[in-house]
Every structure is written in C-alpha cells, then in structure tokens.
C-alpha atoms as a PDB file:
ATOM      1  CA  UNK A   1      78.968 149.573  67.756  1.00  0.00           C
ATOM      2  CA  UNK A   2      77.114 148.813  64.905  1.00  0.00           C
ATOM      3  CA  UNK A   3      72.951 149.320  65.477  1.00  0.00           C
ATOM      4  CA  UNK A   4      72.421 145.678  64.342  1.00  0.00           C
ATOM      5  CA  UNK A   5      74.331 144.896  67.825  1.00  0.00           C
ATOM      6  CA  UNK A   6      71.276 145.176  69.495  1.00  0.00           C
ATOM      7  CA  UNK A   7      70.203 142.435  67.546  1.00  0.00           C
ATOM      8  CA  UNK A   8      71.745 139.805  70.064  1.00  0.00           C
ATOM      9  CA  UNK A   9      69.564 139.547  73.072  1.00  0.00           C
ATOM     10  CA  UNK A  10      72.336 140.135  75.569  1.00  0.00           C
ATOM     11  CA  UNK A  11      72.574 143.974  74.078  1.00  0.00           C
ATOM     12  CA  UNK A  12      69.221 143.995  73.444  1.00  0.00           C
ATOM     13  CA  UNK A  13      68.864 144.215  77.134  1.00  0.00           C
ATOM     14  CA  UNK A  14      70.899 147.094  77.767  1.00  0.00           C
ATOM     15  CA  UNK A  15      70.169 150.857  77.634  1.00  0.00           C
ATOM     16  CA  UNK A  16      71.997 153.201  74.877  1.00  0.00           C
ATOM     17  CA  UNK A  17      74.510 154.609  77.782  1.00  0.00           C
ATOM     18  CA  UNK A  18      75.508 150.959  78.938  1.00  0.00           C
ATOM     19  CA  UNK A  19      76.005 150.306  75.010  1.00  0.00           C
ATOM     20  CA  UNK A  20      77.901 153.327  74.499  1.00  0.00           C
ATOM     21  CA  UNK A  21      80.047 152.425  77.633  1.00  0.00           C
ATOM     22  CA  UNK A  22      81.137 148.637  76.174  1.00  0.00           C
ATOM     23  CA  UNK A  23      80.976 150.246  72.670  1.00  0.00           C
ATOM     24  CA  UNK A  24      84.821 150.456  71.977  1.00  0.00           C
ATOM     25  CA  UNK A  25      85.693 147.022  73.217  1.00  0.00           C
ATOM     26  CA  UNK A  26      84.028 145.264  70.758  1.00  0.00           C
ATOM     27  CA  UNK A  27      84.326 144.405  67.109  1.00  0.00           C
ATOM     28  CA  UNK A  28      82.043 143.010  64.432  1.00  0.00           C
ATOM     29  CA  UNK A  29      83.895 139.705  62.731  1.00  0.00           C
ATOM     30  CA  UNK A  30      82.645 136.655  60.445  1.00  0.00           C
ATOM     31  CA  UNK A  31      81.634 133.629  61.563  1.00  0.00           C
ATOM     32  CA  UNK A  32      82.739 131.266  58.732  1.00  0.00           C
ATOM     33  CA  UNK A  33      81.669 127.424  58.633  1.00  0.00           C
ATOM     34  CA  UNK A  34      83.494 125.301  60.512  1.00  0.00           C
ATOM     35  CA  UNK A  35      85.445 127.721  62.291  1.00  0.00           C
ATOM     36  CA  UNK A  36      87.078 127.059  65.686  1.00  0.00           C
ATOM     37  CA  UNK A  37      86.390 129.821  68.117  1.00  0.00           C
ATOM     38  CA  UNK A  38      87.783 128.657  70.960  1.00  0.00           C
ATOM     39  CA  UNK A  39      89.282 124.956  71.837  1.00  0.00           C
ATOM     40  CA  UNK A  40      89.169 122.529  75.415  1.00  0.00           C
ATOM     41  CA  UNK A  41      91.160 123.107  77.970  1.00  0.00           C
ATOM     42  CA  UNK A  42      93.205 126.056  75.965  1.00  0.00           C
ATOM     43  CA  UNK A  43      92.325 129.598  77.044  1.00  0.00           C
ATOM     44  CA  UNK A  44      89.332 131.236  75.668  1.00  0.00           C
ATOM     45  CA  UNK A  45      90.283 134.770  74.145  1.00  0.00           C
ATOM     46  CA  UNK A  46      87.193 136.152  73.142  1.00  0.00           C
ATOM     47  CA  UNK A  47      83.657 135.790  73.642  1.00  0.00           C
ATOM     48  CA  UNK A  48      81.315 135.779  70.946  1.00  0.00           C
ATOM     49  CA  UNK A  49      77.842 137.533  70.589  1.00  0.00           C
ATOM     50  CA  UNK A  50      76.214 136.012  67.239  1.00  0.00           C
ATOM     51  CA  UNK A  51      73.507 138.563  65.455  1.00  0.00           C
ATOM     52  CA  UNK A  52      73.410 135.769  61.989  1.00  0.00           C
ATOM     53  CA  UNK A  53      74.983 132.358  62.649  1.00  0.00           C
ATOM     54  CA  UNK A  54      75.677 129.504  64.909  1.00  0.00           C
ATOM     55  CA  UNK A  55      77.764 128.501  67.388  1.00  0.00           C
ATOM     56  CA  UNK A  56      78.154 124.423  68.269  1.00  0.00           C
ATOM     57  CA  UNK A  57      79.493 123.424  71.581  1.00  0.00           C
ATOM     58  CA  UNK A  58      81.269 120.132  70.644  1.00  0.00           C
ATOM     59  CA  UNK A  59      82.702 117.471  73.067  1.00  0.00           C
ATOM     60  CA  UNK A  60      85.577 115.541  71.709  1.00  0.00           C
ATOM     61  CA  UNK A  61      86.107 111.765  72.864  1.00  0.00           C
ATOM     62  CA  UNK A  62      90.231 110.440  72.410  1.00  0.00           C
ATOM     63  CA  UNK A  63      88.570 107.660  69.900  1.00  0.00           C
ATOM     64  CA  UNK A  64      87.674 110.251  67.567  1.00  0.00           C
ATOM     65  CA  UNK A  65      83.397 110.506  68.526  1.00  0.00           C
ATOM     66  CA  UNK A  66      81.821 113.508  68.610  1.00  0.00           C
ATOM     67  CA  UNK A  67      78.864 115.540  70.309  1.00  0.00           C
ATOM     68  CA  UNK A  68      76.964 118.698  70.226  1.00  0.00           C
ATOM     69  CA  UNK A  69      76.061 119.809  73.651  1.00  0.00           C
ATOM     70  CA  UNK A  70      74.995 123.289  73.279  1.00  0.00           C
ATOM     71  CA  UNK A  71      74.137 125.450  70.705  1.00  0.00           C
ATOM     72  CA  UNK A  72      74.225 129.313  70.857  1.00  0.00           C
ATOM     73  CA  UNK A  73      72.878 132.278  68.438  1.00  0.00           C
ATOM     74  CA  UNK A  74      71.534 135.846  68.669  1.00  0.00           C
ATOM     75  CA  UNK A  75      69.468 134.574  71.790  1.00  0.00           C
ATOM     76  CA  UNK A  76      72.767 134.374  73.555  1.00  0.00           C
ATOM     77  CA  UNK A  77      76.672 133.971  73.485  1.00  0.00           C
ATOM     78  CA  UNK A  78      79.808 131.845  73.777  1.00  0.00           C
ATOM     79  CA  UNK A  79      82.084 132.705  76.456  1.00  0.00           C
ATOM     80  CA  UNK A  80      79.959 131.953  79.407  1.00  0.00           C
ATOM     81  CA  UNK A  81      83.379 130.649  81.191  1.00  0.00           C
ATOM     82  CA  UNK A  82      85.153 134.075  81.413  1.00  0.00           C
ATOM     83  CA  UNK A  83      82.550 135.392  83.299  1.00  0.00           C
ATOM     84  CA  UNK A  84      82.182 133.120  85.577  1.00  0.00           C
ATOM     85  CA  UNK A  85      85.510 134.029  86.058  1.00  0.00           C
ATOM     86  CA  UNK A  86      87.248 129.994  84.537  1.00  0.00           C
ATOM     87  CA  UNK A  87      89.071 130.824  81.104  1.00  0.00           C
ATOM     88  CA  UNK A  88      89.083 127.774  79.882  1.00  0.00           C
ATOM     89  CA  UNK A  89      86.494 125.188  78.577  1.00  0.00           C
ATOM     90  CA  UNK A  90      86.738 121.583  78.348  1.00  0.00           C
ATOM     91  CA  UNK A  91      84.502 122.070  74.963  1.00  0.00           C
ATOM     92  CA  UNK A  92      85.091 123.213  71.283  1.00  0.00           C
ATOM     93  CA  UNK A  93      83.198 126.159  70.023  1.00  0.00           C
ATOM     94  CA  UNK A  94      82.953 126.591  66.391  1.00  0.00           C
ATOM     95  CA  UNK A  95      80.664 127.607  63.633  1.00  0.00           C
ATOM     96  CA  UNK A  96      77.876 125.816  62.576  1.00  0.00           C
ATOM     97  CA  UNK A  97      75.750 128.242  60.320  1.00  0.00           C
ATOM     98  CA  UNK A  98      78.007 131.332  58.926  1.00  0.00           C
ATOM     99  CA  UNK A  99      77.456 134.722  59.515  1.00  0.00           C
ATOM    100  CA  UNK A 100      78.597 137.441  61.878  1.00  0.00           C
ATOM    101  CA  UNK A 101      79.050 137.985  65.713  1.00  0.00           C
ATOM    102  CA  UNK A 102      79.742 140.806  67.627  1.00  0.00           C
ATOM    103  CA  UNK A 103      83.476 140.228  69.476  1.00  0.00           C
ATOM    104  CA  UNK A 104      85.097 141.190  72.635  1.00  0.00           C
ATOM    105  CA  UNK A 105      88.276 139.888  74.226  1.00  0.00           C
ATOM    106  CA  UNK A 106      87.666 138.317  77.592  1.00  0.00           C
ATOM    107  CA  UNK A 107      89.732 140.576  79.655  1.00  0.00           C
ATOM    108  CA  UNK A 108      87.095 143.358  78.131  1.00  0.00           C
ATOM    109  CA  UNK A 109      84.532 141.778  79.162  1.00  0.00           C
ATOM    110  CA  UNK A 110      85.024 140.987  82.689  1.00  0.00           C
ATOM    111  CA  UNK A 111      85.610 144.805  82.782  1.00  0.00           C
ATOM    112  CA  UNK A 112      82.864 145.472  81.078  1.00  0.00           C
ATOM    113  CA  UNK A 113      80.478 143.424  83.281  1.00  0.00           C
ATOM    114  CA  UNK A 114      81.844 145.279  86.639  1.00  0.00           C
ATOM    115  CA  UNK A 115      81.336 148.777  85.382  1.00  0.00           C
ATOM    116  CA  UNK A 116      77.668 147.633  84.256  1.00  0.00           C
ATOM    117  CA  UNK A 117      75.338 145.532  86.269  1.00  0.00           C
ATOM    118  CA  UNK A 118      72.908 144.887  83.929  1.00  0.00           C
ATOM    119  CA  UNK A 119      75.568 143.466  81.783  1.00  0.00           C
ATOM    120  CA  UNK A 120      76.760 141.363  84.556  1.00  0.00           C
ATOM    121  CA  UNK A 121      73.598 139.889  85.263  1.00  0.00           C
ATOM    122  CA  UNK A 122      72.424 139.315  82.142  1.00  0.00           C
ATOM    123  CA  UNK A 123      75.998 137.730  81.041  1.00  0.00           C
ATOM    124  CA  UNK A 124      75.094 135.474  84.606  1.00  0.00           C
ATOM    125  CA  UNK A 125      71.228 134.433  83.594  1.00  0.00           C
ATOM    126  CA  UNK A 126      72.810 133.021  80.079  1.00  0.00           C
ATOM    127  CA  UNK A 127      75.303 131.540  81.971  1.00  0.00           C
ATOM    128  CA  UNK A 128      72.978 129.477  84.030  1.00  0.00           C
ATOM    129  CA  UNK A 129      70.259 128.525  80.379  1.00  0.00           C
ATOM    130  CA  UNK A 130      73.250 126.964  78.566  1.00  0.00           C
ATOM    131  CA  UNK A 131      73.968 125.103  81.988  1.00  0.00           C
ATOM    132  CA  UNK A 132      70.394 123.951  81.451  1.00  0.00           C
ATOM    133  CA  UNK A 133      70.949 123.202  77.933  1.00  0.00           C
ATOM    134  CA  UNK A 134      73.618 121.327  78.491  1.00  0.00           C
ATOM    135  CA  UNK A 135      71.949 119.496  80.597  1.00  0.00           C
ATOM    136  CA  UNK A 136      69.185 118.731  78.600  1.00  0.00           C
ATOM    137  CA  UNK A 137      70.634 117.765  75.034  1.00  0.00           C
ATOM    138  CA  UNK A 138      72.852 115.077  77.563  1.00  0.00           C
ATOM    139  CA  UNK A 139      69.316 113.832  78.781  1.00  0.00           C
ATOM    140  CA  UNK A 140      68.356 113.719  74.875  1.00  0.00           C
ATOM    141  CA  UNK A 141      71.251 112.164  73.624  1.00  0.00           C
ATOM    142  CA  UNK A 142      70.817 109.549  76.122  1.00  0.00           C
ATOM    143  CA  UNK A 143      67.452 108.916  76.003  1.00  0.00           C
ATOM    144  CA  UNK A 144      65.720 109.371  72.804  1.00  0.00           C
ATOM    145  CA  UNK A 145      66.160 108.241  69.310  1.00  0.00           C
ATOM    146  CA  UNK A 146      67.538 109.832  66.394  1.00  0.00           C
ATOM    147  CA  UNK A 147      64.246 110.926  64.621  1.00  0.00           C
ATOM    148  CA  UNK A 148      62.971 113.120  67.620  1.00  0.00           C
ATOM    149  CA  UNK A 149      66.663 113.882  68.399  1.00  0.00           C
ATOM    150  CA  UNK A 150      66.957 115.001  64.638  1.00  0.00           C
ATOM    151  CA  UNK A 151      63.888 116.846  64.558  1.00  0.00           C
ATOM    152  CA  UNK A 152      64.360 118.694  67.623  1.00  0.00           C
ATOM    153  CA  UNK A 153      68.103 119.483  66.073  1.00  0.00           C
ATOM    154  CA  UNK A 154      66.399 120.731  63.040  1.00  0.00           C
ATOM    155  CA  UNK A 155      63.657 123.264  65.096  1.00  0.00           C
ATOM    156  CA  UNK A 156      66.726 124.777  67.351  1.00  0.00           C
ATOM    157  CA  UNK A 157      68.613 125.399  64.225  1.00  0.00           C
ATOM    158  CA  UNK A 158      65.610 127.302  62.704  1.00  0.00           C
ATOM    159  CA  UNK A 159      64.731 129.184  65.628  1.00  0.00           C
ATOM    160  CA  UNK A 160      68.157 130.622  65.149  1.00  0.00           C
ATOM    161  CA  UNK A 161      69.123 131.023  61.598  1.00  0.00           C
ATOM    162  CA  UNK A 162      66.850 133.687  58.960  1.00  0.00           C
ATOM    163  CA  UNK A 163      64.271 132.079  57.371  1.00  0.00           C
ATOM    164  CA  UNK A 164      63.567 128.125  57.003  1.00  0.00           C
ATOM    165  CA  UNK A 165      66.728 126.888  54.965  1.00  0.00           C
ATOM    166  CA  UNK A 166      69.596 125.438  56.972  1.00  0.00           C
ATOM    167  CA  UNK A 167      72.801 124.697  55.366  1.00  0.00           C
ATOM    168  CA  UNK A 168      74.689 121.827  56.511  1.00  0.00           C
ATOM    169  CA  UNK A 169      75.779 118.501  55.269  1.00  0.00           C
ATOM    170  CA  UNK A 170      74.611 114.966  55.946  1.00  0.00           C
ATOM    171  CA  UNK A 171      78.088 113.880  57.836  1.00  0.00           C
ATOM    172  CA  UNK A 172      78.064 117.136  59.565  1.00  0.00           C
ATOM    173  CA  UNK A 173      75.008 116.965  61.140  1.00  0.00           C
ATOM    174  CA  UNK A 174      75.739 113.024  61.618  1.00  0.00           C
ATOM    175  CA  UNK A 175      78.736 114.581  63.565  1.00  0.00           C
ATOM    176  CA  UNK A 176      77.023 116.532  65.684  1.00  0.00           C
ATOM    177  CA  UNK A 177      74.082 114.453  66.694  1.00  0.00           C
ATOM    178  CA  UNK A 178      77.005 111.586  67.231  1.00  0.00           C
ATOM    179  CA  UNK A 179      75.510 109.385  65.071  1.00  0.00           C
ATOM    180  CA  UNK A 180      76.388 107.464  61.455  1.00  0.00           C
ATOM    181  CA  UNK A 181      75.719 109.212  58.323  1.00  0.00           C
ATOM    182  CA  UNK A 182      73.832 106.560  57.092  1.00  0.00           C
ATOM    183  CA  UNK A 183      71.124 106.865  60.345  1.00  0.00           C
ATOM    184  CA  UNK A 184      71.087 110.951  59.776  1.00  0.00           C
ATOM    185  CA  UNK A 185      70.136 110.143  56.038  1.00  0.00           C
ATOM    186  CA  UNK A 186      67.433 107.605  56.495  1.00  0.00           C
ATOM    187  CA  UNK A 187      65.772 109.653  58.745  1.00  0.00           C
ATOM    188  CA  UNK A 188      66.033 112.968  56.461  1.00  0.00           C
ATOM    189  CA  UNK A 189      64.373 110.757  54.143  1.00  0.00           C
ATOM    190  CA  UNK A 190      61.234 110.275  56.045  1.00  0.00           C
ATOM    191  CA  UNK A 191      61.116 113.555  57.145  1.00  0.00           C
ATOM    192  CA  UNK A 192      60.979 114.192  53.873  1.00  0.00           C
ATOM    193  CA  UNK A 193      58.544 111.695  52.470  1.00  0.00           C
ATOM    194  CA  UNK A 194      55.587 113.209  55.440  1.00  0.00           C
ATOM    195  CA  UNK A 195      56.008 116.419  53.975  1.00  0.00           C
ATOM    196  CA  UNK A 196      57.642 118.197  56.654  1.00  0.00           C
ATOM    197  CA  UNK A 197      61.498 118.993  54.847  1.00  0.00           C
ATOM    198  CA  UNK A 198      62.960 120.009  51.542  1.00  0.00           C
ATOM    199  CA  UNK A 199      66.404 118.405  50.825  1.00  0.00           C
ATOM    200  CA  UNK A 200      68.316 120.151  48.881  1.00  0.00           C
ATOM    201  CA  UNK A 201      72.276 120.279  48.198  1.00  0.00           C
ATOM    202  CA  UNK A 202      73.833 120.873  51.690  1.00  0.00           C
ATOM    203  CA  UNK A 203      70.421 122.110  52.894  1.00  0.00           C
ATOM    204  CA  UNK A 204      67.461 121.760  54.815  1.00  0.00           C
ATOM    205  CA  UNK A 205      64.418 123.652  54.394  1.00  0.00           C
ATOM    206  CA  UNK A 206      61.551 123.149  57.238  1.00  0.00           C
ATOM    207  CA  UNK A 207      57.841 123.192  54.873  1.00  0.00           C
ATOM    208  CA  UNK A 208      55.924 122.475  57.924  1.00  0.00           C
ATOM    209  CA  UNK A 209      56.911 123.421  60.861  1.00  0.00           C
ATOM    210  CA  UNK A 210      54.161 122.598  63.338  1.00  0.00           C
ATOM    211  CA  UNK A 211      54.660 119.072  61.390  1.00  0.00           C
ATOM    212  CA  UNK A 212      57.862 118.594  62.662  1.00  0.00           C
ATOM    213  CA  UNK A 213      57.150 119.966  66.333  1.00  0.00           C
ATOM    214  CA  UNK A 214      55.227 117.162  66.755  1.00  0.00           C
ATOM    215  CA  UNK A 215      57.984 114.301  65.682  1.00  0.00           C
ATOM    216  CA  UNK A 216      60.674 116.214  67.842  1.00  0.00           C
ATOM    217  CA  UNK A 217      60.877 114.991  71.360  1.00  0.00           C
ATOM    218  CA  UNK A 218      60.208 117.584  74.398  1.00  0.00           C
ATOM    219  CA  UNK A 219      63.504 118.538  75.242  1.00  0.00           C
ATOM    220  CA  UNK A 220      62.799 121.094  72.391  1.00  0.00           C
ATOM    221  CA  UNK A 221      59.942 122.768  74.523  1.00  0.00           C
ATOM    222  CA  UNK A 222      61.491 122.536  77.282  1.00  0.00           C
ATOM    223  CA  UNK A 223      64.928 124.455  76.907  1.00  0.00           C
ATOM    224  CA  UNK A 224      62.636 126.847  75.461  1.00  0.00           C
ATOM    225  CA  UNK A 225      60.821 127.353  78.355  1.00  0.00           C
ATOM    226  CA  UNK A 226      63.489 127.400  80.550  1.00  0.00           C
ATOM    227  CA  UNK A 227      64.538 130.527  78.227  1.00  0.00           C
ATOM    228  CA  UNK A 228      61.755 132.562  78.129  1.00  0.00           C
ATOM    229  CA  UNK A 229      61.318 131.814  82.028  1.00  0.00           C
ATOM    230  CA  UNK A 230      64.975 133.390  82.755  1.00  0.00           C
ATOM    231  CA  UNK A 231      64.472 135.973  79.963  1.00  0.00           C
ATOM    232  CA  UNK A 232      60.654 137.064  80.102  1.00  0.00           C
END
C-alpha cells in the first residue's frame, strides 16, 4: 500500500502491522468526475477510501429530481453498507471532485475487518457519522434556504478538497443541492459581490472563509462536531 494511504483517516487509525495485514487487498484507482461508483439497489462491489476527491451520495426520484445526502472524502469512505453486513444501497455514489481513492472489494473487506478490530470499529464509528450526516443534510434540505444551504455546501467541499478552489459547474451543483440553476447562480452572485467567492470557469474559490461560515446555516458545525466527537 502506497504511504499516502494513511492519508485517509480510516488507515490513519491503524498501526503499520494492521496496514501491512489489509495491504494486498487493496488498490490505488482514479476517481474521475462524474463517475458512478456504485448504483441503488444493485450490489456494491467495492468500497472506496478517498485520499484527493469526493464522493456524492445522490438520491434519485422516478421524475427525474435529484439530491445529495452525504458527502464523503479522506475523513472517511463509501461502502458503509458492506460492513454492516447489507450489499446494497438504495443511493448512487459517484464522483464529485476527481482524484484518487484507495480500493478494496467488499468481500475483502468484511475479511479484513474480522481479522482486525480496530479496523472493524473504526469501519463501524464512520458507519454511524454518515448516518448522522444523512440525517442532517435531510434536516437542511428541508429546512433552510438555498444561500445557507449553498454556503454550507461550499465549506464541506473545502474542508475536503486541497486548497480553496472547487471545480464544479453551476447545473451540477444546482443538481446536487436539488435546486434550479438559475437559484444556484443568483446566489453565487452575491456570494460573490460580499467578497467571500471567486467565480471562475467551472470553479469556486473560497477568499474568505470565516466570511462565509457565518452565511452558512449550522448544520455545517454541527456534522462537524458530531465528527470530531466520534473521532477525537
């Protein structure tokens, strides 16, 4: 396994003989925009443990509407299903920010996790946060409007990407917030006009970040919490 591995809090947690023990079951792949990783109700082959990137947890509605419902990087992984021993999902997981993940088929993993209890409980505690996430973004969605909901979008995206720039479009972040193009813009705008964002083409770059903490509703704080409560 690659020493960057450790890179993605789940490994970071283990000791060199636990990584040397799930070492030759996994395998370092691409995450490439847009990118289905796994798809509902189908069987999940792999799980996927992001050290650059993003991974979007979409829910799909028969009339064509979209969601985002969770959203996973190095601080975690995608596959929380196998290991609670369901392998299937009844949401999409693809890329939302390219780069690279470390890979392990699911069969792998659950063998992985019984040889090594750290693993397993660790694999457990992330389990339960995007539970909480989950819940959370649902209570967001519902609840607030788009600016806070944008905002708040816009600081999880940062905490997990390098640096401040985000690449993404305006209909596919209108697409995962659920909400028209022509809202996602509007608001960009004035985000942009207090000082807070740089818009460039396909891309987001946060010039005040404190700025926008404050225009982002609490749900932001709080999933943090909830993760440095569980991970501490």
């Amino acid at each position: 396994m690659p020493k960057d591995a450790s890179l993605n809090s789940v490994f970071g947690s283990l000791s060199r003989k636990d990584l040397d023990t799930i070492r030759p079951s996994l395998t370092r792949v691409d995450l490439e925009l847009s990118q289905k990783l796994s798809s509902p109700g189908r069987i999940i082959p792999y799980a996927y443990f992001p050290i650059s990137g993003m991974i979007s947890l979409v829910q799909r509605y028969s009339d064509g509407s979209t969601v985002e419902v969770g959203l996973v990087g190095r601080e975690s992984f995608w596959g929380t299903p196998i290991i609670l021993g369901i392998p299937w999902s009844p949401v999409e997981a693809m890329v939302q920010g390219e780069g690279q993940a470390m890979r392990i088929s699911a069969k792998a993993l659950v063998a992985a996790a019984d040889r090594i209890p750290l693993l397993k409980d660790m694999l457990l505690r992330h389990a339960q946060f995007l539970q909480v996430q989950v819940a959370i973004t649902a209570a967001c969605n519902g609840l607030h409007t788009l600016q806070p909901r944008l905002s708040r979008w816009l600081l999880e995206a940062n905490d997990r990407m390098d640096g401040d720039d985000t690449m993404l479009k305006n209909e596919f972040l209108s697409f995962m917030l659920g909400v028209r193009r022509a809202g996602v813009t509007s608001e960009l705008s004035k985000l942009k006009s207090r000082g807070l964002i740089e818009l460039g083409r396909g891309k987001v770059r946060i010039l005040d970040r404190k700025g926008l903490e404050s225009q982002a509703c609490d749900c932001h704080r709080i999933v943090r919490r909830e993760y440095n409560g569980m991970f501490a």
